[in-house]
Protein backbone atom coordinates (compact mmCIF):
# COMPACT_ATOMS: atom_id res chain seq x y z
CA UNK A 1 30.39 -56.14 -52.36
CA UNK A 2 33.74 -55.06 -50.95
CA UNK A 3 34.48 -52.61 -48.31
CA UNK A 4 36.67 -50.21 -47.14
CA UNK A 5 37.03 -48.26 -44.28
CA UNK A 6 38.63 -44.82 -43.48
CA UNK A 7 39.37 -42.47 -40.26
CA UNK A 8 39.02 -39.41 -41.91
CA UNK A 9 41.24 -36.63 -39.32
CA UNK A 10 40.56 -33.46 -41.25
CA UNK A 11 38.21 -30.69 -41.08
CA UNK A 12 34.38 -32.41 -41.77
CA UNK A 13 33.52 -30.30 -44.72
CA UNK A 14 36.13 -32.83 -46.38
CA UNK A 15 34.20 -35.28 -45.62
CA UNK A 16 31.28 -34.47 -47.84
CA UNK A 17 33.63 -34.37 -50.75
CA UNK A 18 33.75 -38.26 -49.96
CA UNK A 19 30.38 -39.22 -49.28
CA UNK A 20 26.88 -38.90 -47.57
CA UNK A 21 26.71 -38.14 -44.04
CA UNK A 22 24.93 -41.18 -42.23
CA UNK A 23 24.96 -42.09 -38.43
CA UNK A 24 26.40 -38.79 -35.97
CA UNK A 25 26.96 -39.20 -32.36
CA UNK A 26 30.39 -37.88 -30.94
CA UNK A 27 31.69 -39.61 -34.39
CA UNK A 28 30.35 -39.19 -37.87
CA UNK A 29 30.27 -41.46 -40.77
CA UNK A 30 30.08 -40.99 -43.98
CA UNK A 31 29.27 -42.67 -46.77
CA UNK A 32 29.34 -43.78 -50.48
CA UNK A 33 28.59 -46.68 -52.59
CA UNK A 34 30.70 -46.63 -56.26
CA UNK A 35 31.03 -49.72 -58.19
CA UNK A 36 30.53 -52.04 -56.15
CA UNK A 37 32.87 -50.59 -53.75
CA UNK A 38 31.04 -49.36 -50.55
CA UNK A 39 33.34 -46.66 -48.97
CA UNK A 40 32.86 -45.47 -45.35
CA UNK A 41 34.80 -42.41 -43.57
CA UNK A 42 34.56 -42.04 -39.85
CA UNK A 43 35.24 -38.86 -38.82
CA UNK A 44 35.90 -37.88 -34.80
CA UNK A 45 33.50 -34.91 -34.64
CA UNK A 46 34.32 -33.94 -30.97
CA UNK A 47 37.78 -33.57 -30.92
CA UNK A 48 39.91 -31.85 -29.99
CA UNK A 49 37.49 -31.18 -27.36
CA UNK A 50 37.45 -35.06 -26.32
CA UNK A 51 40.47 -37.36 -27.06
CA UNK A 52 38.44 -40.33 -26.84
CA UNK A 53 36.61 -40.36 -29.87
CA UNK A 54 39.57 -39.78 -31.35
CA UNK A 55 40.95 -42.96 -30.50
CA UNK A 56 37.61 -44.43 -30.90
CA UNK A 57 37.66 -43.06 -34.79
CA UNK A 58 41.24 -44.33 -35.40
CA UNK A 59 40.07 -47.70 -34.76
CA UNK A 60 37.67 -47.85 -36.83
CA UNK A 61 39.26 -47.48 -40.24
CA UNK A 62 41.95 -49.90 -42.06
CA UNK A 63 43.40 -46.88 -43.44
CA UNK A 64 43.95 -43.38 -42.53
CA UNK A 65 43.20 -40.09 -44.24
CA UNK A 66 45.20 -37.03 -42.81
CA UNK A 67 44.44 -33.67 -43.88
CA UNK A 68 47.17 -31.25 -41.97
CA UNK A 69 45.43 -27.68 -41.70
CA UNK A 70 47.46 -26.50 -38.63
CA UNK A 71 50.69 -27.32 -37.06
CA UNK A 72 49.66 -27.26 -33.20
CA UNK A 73 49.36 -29.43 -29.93
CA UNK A 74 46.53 -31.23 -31.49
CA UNK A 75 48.18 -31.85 -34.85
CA UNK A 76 50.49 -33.45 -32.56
CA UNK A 77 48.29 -34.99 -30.84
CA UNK A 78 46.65 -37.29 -33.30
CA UNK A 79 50.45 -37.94 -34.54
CA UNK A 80 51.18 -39.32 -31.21
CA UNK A 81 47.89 -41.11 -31.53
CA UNK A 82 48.36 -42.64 -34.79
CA UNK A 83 51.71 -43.96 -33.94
CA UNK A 84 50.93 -45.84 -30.41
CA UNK A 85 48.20 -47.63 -32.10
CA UNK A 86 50.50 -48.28 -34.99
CA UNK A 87 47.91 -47.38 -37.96
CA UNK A 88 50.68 -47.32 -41.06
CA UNK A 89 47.79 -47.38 -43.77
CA UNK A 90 47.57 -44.03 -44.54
CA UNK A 91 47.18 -40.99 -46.95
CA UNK A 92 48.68 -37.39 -46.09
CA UNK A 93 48.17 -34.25 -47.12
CA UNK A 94 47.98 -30.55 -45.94
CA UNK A 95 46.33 -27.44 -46.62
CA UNK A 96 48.74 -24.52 -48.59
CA UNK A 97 49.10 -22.41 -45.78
CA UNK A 98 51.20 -25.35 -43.28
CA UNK A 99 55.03 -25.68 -43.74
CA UNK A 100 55.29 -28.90 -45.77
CA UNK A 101 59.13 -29.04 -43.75
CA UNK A 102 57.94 -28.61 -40.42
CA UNK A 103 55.21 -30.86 -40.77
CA UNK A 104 57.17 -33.83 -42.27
CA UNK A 105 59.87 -32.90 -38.94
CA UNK A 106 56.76 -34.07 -36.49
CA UNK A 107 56.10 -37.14 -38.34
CA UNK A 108 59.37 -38.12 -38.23
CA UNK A 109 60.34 -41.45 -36.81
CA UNK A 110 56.45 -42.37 -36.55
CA UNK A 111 54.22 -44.55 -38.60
CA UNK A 112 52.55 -41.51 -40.22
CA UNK A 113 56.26 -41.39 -41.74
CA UNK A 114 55.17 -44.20 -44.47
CA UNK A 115 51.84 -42.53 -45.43
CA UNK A 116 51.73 -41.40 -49.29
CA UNK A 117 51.74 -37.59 -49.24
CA UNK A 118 49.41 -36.40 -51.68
CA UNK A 119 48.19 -32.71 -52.54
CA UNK A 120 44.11 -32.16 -51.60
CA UNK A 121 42.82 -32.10 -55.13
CA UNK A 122 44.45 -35.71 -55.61
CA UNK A 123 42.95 -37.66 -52.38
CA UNK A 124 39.89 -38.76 -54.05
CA UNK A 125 41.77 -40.11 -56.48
CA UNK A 126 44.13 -41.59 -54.10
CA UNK A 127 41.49 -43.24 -51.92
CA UNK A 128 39.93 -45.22 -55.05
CA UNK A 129 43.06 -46.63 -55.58
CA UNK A 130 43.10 -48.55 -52.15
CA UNK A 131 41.94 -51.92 -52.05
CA UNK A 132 40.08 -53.81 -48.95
CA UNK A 133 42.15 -55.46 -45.96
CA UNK A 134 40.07 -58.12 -44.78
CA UNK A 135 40.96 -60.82 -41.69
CA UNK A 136 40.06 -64.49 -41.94
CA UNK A 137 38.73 -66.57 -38.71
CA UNK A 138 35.32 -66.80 -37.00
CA UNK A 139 33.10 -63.83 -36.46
CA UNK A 140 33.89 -60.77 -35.00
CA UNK A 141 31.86 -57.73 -35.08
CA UNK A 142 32.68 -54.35 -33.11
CA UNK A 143 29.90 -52.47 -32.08
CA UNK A 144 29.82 -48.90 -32.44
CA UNK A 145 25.93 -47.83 -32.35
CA UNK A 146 23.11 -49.38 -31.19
CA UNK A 147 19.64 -48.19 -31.71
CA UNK A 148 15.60 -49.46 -31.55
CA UNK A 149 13.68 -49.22 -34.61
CA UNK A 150 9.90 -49.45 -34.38
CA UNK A 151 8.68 -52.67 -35.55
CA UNK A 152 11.69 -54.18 -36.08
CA UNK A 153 13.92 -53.87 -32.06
CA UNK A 154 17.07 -53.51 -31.46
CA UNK A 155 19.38 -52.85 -34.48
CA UNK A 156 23.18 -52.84 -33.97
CA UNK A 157 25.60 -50.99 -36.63
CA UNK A 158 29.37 -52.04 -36.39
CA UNK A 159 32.12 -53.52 -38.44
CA UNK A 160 32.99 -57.09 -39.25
CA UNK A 161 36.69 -57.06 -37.90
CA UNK A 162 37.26 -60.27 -39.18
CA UNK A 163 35.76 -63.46 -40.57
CA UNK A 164 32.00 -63.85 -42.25
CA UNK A 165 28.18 -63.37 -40.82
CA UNK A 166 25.35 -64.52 -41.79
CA UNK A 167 21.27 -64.46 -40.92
CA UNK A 168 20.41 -66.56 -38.65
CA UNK A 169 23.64 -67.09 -36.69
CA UNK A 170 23.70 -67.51 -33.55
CA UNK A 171 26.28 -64.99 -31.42
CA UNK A 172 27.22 -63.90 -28.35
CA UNK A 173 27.40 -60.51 -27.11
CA UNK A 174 30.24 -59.60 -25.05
CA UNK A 175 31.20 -58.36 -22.50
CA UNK A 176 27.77 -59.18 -21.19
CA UNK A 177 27.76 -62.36 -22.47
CA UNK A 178 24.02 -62.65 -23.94
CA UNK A 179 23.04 -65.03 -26.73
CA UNK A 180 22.26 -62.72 -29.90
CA UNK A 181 20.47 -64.15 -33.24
CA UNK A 182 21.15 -62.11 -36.21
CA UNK A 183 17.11 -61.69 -37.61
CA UNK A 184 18.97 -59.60 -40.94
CA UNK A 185 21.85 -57.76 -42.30
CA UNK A 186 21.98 -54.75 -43.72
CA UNK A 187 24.94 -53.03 -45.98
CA UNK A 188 24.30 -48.94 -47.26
CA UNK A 189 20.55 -49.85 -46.84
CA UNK A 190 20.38 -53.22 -48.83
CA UNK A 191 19.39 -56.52 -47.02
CA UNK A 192 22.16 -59.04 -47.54
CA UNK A 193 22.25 -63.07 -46.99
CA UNK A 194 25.42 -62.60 -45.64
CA UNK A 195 28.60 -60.14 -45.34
CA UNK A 196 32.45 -60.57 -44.58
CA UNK A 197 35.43 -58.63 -43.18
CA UNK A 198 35.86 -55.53 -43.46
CA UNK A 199 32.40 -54.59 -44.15
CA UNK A 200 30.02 -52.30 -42.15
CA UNK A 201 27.10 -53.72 -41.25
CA UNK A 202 23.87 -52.90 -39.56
CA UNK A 203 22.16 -56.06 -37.36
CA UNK A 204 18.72 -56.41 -36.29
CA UNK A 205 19.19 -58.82 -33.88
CA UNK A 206 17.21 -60.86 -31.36
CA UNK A 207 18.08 -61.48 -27.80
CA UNK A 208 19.42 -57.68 -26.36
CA UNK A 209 17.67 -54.02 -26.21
CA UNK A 210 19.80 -51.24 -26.80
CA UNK A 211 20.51 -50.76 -23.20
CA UNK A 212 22.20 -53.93 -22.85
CA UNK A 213 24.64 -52.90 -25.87
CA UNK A 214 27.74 -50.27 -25.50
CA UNK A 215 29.90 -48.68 -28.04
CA UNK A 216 33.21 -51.26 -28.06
CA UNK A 217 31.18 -54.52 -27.35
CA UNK A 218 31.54 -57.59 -29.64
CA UNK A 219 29.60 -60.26 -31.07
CA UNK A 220 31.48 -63.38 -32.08
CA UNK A 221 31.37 -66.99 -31.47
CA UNK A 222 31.70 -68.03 -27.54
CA UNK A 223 35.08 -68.83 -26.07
CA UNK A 224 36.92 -66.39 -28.66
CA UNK A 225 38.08 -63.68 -26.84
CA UNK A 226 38.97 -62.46 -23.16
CA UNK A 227 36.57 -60.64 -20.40
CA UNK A 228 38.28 -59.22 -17.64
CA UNK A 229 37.86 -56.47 -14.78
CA UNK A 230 41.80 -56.58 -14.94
CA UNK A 231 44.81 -56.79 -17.60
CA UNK A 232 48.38 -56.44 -16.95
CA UNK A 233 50.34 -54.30 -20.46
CA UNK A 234 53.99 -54.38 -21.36
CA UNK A 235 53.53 -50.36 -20.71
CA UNK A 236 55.77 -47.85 -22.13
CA UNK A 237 55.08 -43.87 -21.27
CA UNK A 238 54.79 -41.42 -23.94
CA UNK A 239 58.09 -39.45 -23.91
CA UNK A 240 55.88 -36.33 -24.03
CA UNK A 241 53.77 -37.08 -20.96
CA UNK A 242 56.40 -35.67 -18.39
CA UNK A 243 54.47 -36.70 -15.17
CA UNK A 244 54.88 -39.51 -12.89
CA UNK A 245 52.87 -42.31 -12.91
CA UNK A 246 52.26 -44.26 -9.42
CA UNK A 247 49.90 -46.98 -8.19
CA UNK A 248 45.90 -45.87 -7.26
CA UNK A 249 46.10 -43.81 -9.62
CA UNK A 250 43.14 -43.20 -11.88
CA UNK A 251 43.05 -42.45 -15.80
CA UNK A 252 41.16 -43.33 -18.84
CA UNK A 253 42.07 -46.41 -20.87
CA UNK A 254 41.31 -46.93 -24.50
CA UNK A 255 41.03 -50.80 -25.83
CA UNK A 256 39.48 -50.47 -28.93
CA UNK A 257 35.94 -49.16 -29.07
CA UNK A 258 36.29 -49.63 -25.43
CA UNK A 259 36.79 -46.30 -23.34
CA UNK A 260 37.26 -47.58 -19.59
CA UNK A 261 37.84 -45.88 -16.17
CA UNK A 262 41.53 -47.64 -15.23
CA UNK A 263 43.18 -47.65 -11.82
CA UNK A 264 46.88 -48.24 -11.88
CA UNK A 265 47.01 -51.58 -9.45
CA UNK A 266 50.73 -52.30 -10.26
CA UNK A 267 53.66 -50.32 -11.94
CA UNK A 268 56.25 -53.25 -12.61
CA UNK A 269 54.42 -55.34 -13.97
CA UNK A 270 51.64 -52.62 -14.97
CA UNK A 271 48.41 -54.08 -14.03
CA UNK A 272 45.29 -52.36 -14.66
CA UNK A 273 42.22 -52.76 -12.87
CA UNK A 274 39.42 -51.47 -15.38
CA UNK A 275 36.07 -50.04 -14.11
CA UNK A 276 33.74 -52.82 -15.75
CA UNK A 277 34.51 -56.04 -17.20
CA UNK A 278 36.34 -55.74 -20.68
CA UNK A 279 36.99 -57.44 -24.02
CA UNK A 280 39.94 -58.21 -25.60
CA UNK A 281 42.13 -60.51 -26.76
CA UNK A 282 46.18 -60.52 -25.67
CA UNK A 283 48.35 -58.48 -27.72
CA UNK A 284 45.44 -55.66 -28.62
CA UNK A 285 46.88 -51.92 -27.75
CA UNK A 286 46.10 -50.37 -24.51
CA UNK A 287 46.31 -46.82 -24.36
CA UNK A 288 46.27 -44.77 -21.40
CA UNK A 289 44.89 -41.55 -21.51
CA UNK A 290 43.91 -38.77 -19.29
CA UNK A 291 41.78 -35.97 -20.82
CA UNK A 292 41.62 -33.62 -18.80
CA UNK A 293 45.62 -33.18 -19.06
CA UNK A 294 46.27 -29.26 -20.30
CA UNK A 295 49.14 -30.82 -22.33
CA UNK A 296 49.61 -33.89 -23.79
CA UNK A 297 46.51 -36.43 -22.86
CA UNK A 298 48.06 -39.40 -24.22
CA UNK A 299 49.97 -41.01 -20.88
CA UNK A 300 51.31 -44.22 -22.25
CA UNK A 301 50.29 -47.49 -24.34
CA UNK A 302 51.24 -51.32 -24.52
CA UNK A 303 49.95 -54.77 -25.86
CA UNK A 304 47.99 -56.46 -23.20
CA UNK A 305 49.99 -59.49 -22.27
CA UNK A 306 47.27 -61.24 -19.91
């Protein structure tokens, strides 16, 4: 079955033109299963309220579905957003009543520059045209909900972000580190033998209760990827974020799923030293973000070097 997956930034009534409305936390996804396409749509339910499931959401998707209803700060906002993570994949559109010239000025020079702009009526149509982008190597899944389900434990839903699973395989679970077996898989309710990248996936696993598991946390062969309390970032500020930056200070940083307390340790080179251990590997995006900010909340970003 192949898979594709969507951050859906629009009002979430759109969403139910798309699909059926599964999982809800801070984030909701949606659903729907078409000829052997299964099609998923996260939507970040609490923002504007809370930037990080925002960048939570973006990360998420392969491609990106932006429906403009407003031009304001928060428009802006997920503009700024989608360009520091560098998410070109996209489809844009806007509602009649937004000035088609003003918005293409604030996209200018950013990634959401390239998306296909498309009017409302035509995004379904636009969507089904899209085909899967899927990432060879060994197993990776990111976690973004885990659950217990009576008679069955702990059951993990994430996406494969690259490579193939299968039952029975033996993981790891990091940060943490715990040994995880994979009991069965599960894709839009259907047991599978087996699933590949880019799928979504639901795990009922062996070895870890849902306490043990947080939203950002991987499961992938040992000795993959990096765990660290601290990561240094070839950092570059957000030309919109007018304050100063200086050592001790605290923020938010976002590293995928991952939504960690930071303390700025060093400015040149930027080191971070991150509230709980962390997992990455070098060159994913670090974004630095601090939400309670009446402006802009989006500091600064970079590629972790080490």
């Amino acid at each position: 079955m192949k898979s594709i997956n969507f951050t859906l930034l629009a009002d979430e009534s759109l969403a139910k033109d798309f699909g059926k409305k599964g999982t809800t936390t801070d984030i909701a996804i949606y659903d729907r299963k078409e000829s052997g396409v299964l099609r998923t749509w996260t939507v970040p339910t609490s923002f504007p309220d809370k930037i990080q499931s925002l960048f939570q959401a973006m990360n998420m998707g392969e491609y990106v579905i932006f429906h403009v209803t407003k031009l304001d700060k928060f428009t802006g906002e997920q503009i700024i957003a989608l360009d520091v993570l560098g998410k070109k994949q996209g489809i844009l559109s806007h509602s009649f009543d937004v000035d088609k010239d003003k918005l293409l000025l604030m996209i200018k020079g950013t990634v959401v520059e390239q998306y296909k702009l498309v009017e409302q009526e035509d995004l379904k149509k636009e969507i089904d045209l899209l085909e899967p982008i899927s990432k060879d190597g060994s197993p990776q899944i990111v976690i973004d909900h885990c659950f217990d389900v009576k008679g069955v434990g702990a059951v993990i839903l994430g996406k494969i972000a690259q490579g193939k699973i299968k039952v029975y395989e033996n993981l790891k679970l990091f940060p943490k580190g715990a040994d995880v077996v994979v009991k069965s898989i599960q894709m839009h309710d259907d047991s599978v033998d087996d699933a590949v990248c880019p799928a979504r996936v639901g795990l009922a696993v062996k070895g870890v209760v849902p306490d043990d598991v947080q939203r950002g946390d991987v499961l992938c062969m040992p000795n993959t990827l990096l765990v660290s309390q601290e990561i240094e970032i070839d950092y570059v500020q957000s030309k919109f974020f007018k304050d100063a930056v200086s050592v001790n200070q605290m923020f938010l940083a976002s590293i995928g799923l991952q939504i960690r307390p930071v303390k700025i340790a060093s400015l040149n080179p930027m080191k971070l030293a991150l509230g709980k251990s962390t997992v990455y590997e070098k060159g994913d995006i670090c974004v630095i973000l601090k939400p309670e900010s009446t402006s802009i909340r989006i500091v600064g970003s970079g590629k972790i070097t080490k």
